[in-house]
PDB file of N, CA and C in Angstrom:
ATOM      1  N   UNK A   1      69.397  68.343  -9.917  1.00  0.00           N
ATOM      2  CA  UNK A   1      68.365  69.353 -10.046  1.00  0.00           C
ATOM      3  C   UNK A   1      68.272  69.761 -11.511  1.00  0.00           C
ATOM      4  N   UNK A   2      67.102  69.977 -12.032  1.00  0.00           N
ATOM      5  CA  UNK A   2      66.443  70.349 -13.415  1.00  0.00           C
ATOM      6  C   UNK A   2      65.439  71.594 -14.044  1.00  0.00           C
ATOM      7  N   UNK A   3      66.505  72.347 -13.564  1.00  0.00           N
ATOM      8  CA  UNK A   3      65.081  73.780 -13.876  1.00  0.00           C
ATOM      9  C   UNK A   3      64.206  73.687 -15.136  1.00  0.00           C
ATOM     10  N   UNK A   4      62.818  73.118 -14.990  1.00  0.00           N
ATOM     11  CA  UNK A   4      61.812  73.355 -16.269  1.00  0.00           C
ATOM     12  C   UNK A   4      60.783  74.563 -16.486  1.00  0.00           C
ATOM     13  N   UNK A   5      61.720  75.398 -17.302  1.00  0.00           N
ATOM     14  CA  UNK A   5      61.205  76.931 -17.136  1.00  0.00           C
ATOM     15  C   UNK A   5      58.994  76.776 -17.125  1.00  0.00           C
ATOM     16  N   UNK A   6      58.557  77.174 -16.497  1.00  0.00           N
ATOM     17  CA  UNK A   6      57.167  77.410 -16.840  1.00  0.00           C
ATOM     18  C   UNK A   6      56.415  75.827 -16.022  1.00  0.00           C
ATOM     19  N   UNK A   7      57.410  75.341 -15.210  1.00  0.00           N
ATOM     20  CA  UNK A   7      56.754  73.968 -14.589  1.00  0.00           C
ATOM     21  C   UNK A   7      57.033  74.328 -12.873  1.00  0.00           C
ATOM     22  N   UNK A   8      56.280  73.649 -12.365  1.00  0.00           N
ATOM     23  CA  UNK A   8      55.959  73.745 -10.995  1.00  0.00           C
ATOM     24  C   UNK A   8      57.233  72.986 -10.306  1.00  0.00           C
ATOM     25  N   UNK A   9      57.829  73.300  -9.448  1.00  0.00           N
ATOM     26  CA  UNK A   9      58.834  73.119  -8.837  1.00  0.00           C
ATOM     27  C   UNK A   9      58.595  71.627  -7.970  1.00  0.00           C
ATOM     28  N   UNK A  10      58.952  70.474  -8.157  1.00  0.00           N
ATOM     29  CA  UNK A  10      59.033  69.015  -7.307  1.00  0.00           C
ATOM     30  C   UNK A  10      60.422  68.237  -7.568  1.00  0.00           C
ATOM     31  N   UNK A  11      60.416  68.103  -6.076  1.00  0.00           N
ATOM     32  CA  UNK A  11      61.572  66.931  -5.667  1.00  0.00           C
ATOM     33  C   UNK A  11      60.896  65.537  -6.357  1.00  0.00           C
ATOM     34  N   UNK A  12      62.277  65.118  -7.509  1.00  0.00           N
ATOM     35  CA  UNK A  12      61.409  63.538  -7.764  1.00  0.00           C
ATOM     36  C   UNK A  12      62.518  62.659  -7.580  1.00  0.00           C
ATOM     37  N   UNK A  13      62.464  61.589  -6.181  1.00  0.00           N
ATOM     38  CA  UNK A  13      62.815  60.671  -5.509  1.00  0.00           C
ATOM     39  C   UNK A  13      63.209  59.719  -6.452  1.00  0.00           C
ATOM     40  N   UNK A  14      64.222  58.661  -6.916  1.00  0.00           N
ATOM     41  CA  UNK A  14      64.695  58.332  -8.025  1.00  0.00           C
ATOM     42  C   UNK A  14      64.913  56.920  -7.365  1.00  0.00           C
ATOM     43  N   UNK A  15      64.830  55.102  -7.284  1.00  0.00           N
ATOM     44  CA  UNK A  15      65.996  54.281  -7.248  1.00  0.00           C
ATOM     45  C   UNK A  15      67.379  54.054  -7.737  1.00  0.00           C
ATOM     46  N   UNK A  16      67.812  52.888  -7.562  1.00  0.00           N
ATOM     47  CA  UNK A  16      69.284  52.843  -7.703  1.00  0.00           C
ATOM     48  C   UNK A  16      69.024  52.319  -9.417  1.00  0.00           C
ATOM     49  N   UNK A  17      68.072  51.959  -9.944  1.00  0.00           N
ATOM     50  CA  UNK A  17      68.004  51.980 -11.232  1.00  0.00           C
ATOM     51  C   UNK A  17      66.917  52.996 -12.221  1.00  0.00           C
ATOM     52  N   UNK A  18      66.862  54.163 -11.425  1.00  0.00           N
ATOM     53  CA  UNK A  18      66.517  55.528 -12.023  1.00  0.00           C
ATOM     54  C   UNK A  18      65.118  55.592 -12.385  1.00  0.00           C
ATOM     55  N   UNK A  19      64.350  54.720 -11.883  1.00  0.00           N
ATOM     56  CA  UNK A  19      63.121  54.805 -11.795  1.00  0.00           C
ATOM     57  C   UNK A  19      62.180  55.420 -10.639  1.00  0.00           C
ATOM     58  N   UNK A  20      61.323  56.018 -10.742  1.00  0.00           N
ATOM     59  CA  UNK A  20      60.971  57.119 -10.053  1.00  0.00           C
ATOM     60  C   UNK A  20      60.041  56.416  -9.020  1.00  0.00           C
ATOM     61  N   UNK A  21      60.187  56.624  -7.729  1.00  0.00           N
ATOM     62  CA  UNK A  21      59.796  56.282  -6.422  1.00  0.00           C
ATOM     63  C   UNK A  21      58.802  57.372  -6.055  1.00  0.00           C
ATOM     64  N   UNK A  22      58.866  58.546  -6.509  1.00  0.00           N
ATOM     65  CA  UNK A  22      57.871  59.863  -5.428  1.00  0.00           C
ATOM     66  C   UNK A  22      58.114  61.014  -6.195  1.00  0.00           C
ATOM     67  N   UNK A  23      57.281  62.007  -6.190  1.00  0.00           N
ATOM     68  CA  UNK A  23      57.393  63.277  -6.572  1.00  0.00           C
ATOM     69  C   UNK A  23      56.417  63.927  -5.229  1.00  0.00           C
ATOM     70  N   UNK A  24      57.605  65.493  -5.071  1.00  0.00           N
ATOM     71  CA  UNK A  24      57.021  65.557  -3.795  1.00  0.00           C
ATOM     72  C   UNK A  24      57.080  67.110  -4.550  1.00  0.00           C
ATOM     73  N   UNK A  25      55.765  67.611  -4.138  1.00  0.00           N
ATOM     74  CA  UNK A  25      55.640  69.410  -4.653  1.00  0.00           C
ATOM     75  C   UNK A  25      56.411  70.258  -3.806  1.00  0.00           C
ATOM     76  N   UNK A  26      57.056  71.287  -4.576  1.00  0.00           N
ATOM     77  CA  UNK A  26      57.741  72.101  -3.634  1.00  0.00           C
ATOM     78  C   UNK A  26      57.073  73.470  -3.716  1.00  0.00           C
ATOM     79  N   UNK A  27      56.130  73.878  -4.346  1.00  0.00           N
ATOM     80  CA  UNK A  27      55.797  75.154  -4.633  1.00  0.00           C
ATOM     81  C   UNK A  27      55.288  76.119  -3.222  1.00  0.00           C
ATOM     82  N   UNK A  28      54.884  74.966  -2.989  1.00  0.00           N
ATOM     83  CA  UNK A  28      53.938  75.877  -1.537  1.00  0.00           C
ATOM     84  C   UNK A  28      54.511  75.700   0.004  1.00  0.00           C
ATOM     85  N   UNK A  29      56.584  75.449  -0.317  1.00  0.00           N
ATOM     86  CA  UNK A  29      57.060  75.480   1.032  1.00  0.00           C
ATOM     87  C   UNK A  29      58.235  76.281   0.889  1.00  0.00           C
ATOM     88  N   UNK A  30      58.349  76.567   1.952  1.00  0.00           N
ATOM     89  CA  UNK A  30      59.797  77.821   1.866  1.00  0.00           C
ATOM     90  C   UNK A  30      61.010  76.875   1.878  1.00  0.00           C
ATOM     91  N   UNK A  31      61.866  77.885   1.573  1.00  0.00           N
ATOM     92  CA  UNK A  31      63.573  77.244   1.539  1.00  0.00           C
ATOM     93  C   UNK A  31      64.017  76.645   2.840  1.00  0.00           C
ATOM     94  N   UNK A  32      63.019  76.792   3.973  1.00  0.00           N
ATOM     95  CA  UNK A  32      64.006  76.321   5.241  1.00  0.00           C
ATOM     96  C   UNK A  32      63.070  74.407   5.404  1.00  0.00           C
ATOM     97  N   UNK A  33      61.853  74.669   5.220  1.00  0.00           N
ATOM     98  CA  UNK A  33      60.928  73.235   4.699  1.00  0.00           C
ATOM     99  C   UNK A  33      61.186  72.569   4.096  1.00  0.00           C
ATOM    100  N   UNK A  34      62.119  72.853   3.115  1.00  0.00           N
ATOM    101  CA  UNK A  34      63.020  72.083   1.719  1.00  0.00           C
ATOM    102  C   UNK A  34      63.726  71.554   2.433  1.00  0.00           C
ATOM    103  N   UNK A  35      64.669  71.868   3.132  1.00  0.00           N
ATOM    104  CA  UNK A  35      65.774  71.865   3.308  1.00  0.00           C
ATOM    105  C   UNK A  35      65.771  70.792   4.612  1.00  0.00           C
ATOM    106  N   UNK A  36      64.687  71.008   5.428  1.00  0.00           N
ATOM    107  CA  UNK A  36      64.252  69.904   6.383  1.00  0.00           C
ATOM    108  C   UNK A  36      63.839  69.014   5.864  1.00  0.00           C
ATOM    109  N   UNK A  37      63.720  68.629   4.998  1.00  0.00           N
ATOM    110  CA  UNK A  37      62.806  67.467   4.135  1.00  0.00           C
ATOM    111  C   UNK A  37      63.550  66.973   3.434  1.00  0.00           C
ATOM    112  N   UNK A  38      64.387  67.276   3.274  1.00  0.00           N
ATOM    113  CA  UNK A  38      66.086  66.624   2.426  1.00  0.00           C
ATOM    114  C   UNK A  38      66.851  66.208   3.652  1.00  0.00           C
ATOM    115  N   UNK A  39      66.758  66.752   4.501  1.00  0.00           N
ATOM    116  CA  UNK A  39      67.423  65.858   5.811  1.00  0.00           C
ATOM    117  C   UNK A  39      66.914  64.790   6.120  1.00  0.00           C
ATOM    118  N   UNK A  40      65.348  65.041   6.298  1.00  0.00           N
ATOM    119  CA  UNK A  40      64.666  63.671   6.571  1.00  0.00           C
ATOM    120  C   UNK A  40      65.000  62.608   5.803  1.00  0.00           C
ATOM    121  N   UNK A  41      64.713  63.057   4.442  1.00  0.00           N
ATOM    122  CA  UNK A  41      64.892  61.801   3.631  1.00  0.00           C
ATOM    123  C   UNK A  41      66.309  61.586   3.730  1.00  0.00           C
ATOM    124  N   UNK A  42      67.323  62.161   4.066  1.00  0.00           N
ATOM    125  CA  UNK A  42      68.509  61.140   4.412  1.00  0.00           C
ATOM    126  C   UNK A  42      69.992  61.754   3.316  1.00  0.00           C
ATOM    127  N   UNK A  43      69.348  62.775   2.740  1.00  0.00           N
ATOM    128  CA  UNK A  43      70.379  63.682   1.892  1.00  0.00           C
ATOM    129  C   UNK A  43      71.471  63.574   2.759  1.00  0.00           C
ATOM    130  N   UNK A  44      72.737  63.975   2.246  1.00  0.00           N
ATOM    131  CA  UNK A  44      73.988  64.663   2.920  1.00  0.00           C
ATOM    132  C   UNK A  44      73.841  66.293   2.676  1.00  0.00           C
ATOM    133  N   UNK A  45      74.534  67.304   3.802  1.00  0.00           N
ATOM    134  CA  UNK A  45      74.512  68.467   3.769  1.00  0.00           C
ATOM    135  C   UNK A  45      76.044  69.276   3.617  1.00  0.00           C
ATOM    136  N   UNK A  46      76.808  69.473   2.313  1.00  0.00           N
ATOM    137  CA  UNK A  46      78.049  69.421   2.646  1.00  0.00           C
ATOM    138  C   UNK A  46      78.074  70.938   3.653  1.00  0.00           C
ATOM    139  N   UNK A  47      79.259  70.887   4.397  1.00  0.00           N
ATOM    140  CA  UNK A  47      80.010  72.331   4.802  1.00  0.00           C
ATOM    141  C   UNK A  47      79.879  73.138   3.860  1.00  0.00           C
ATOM    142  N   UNK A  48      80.191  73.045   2.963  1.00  0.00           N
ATOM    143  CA  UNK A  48      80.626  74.428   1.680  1.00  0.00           C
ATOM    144  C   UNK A  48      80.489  73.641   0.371  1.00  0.00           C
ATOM    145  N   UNK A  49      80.142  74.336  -0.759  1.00  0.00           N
ATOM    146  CA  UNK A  49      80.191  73.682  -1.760  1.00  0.00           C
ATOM    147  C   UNK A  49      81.001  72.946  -2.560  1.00  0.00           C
ATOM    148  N   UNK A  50      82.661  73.359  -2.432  1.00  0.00           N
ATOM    149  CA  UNK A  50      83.585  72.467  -2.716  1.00  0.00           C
ATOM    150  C   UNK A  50      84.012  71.517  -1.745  1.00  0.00           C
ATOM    151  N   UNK A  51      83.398  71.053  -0.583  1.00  0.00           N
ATOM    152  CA  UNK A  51      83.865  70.035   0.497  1.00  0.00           C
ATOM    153  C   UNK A  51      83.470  68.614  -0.016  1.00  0.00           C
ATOM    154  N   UNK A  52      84.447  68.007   0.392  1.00  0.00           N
ATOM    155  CA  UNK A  52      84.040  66.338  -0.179  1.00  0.00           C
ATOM    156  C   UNK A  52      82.882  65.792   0.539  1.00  0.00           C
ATOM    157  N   UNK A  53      82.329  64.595  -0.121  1.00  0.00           N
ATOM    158  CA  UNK A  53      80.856  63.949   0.302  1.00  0.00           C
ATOM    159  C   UNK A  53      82.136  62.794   1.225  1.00  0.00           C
ATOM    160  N   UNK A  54      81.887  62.592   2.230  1.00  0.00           N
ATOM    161  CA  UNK A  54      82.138  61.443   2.628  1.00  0.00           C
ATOM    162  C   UNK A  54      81.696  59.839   2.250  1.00  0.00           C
ATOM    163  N   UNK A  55      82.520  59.494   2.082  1.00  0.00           N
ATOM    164  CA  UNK A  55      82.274  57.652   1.252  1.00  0.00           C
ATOM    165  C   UNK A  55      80.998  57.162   1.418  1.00  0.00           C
ATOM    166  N   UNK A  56      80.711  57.133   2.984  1.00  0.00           N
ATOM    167  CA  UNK A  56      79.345  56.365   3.857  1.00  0.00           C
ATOM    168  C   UNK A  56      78.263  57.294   2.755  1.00  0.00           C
ATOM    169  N   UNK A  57      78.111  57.903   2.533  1.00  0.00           N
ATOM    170  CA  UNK A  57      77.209  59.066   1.582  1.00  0.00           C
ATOM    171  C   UNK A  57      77.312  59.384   0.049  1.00  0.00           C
ATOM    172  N   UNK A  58      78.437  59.039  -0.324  1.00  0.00           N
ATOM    173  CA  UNK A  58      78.381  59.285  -2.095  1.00  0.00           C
ATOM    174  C   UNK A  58      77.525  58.050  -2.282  1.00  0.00           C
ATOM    175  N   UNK A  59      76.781  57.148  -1.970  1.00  0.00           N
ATOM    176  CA  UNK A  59      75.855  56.839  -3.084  1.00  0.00           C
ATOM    177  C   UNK A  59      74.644  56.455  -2.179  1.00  0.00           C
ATOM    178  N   UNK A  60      74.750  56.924  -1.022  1.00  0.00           N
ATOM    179  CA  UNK A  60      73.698  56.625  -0.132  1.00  0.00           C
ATOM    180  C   UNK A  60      72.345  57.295  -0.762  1.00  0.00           C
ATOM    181  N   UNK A  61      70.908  55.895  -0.706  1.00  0.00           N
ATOM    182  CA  UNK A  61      69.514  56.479  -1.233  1.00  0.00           C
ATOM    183  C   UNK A  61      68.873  57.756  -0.175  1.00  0.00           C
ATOM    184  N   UNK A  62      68.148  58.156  -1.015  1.00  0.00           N
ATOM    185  CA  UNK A  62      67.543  58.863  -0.041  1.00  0.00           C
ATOM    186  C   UNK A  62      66.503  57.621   1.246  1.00  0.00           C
ATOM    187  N   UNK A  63      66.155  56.896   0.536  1.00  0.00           N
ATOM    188  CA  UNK A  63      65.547  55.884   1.377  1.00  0.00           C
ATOM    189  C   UNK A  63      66.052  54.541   0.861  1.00  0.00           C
ATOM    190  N   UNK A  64      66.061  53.407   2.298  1.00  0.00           N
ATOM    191  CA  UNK A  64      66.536  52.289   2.036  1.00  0.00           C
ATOM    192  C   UNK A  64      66.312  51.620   0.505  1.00  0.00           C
ATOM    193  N   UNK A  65      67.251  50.817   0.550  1.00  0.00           N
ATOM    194  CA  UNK A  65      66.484  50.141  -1.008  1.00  0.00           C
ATOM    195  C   UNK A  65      66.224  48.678  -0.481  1.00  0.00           C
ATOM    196  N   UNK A  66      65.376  48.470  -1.429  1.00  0.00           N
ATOM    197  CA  UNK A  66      64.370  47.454  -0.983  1.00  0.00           C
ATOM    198  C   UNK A  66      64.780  46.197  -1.063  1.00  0.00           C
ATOM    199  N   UNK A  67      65.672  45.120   0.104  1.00  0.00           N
ATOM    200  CA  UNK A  67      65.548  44.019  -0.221  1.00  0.00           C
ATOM    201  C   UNK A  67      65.483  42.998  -1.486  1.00  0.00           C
ATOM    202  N   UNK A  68      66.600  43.075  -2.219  1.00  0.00           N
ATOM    203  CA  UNK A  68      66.240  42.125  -3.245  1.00  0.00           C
ATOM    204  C   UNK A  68      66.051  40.452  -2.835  1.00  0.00           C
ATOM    205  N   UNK A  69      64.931  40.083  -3.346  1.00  0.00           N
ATOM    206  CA  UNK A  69      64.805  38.580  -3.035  1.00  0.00           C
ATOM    207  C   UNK A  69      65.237  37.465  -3.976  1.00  0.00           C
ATOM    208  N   UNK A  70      66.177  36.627  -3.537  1.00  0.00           N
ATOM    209  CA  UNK A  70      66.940  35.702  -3.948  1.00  0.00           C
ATOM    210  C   UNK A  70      66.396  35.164  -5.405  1.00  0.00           C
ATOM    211  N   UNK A  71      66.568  34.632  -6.750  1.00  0.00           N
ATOM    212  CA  UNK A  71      65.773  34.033  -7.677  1.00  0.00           C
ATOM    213  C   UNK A  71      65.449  32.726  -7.305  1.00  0.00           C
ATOM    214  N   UNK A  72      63.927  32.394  -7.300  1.00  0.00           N
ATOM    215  CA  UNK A  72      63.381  30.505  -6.793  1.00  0.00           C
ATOM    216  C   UNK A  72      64.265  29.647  -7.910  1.00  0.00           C
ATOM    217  N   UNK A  73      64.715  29.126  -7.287  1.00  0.00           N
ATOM    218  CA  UNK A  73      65.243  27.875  -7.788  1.00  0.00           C
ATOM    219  C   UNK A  73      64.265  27.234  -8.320  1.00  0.00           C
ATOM    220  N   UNK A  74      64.184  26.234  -9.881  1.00  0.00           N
ATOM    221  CA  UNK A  74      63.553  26.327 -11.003  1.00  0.00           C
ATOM    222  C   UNK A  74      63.399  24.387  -9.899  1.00  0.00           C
ATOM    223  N   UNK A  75      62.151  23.792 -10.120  1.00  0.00           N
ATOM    224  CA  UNK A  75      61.751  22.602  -9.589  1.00  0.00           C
ATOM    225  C   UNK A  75      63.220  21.624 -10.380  1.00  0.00           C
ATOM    226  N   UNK A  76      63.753  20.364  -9.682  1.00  0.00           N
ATOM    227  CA  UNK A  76      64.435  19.238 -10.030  1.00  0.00           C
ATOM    228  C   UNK A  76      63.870  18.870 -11.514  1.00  0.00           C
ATOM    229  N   UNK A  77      62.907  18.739 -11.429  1.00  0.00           N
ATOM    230  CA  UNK A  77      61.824  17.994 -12.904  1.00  0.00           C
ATOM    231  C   UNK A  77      62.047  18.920 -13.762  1.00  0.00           C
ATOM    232  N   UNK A  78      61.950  20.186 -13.490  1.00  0.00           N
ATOM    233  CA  UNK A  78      61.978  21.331 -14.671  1.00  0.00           C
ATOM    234  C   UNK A  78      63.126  21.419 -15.047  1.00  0.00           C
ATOM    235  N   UNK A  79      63.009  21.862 -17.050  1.00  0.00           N
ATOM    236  CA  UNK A  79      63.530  22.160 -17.284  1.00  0.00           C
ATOM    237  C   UNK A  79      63.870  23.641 -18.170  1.00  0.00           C
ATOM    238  N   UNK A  80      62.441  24.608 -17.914  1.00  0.00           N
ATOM    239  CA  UNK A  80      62.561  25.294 -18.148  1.00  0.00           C
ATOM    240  C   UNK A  80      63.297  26.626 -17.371  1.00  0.00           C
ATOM    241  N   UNK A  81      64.076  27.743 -17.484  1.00  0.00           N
ATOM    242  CA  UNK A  81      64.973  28.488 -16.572  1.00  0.00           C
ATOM    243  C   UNK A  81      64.139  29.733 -16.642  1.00  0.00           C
ATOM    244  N   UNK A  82      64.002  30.045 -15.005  1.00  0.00           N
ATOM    245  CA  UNK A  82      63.357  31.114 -13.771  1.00  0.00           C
ATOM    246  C   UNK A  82      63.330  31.823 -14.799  1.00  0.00           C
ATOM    247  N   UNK A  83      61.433  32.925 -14.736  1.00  0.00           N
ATOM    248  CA  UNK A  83      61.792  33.893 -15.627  1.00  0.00           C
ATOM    249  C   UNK A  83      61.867  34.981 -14.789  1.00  0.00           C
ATOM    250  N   UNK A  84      62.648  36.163 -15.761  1.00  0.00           N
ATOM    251  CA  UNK A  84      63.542  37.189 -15.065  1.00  0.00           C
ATOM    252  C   UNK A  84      62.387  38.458 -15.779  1.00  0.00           C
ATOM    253  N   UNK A  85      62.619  39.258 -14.904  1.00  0.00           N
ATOM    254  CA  UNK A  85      62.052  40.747 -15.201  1.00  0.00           C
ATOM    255  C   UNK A  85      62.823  41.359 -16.260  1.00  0.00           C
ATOM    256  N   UNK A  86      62.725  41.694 -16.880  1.00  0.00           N
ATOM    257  CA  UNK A  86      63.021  42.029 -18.701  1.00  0.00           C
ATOM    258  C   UNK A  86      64.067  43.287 -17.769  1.00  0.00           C
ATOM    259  N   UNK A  87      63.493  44.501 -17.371  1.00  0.00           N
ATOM    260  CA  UNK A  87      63.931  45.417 -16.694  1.00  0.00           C
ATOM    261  C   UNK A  87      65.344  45.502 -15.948  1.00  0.00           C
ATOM    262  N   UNK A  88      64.852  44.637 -15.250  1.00  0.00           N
ATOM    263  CA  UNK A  88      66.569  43.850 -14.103  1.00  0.00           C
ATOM    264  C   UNK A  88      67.260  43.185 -14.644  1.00  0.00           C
ATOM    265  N   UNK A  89      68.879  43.700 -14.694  1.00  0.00           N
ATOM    266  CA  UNK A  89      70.127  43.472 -15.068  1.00  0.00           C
ATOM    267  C   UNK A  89      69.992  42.139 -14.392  1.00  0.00           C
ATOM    268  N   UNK A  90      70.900  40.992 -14.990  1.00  0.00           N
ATOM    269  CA  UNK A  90      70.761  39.883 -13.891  1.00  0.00           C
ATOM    270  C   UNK A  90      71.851  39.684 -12.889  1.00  0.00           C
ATOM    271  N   UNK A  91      72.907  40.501 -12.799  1.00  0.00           N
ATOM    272  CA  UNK A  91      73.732  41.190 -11.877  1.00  0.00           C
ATOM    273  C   UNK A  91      73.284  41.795 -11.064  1.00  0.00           C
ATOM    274  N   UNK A  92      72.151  42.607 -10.645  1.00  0.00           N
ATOM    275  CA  UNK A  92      71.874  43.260  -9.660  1.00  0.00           C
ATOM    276  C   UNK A  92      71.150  42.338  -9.147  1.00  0.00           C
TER     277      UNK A  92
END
């Protein structure tokens, strides 16, 4: 969370490489609407504020992440090598 004094209050939905998926406005819902809407999306809710996150949940997305698809194998004849998204680590 990021208080920006003099800016309108939104949840912004993040991937596993910190690029932004959603911004959702919060101005015009109460604290109990928030708070249902962080469940939906799949938040954890601890007991108390010093209680541990359970494992299954310290890095769980708010929503699935998307299928990465395998890199095409570059044709027999070719010899030039698959091009890669500048962006994506080639580890992930």
């Amino acid at each position: 969370m990021k208080h920006l004094p003099g800016a309108d209050p939104e949840l912004v939905l993040l991937n596993h490489r910190y690029e932004e998926l959603e911004r959702i406005p919060l101005s015009d819902m109460t604290r109990e609407e928030i708070n249902q809407l962080v469940q939906k999306l799949g938040f954890y809710r601890k007991e108390t504020p010093d209680a541990p996150v359970p494992e299954e949940f310290r890095f769980a997305p708010a929503k699935p992440l998307p299928t990465l698809q395998p890199p095409k194998a570059p044709a027999a004849d070719s010899e030039t090598p698959p091009e890669r998204d500048n962006k994506e680590h080639p580890d992930l």
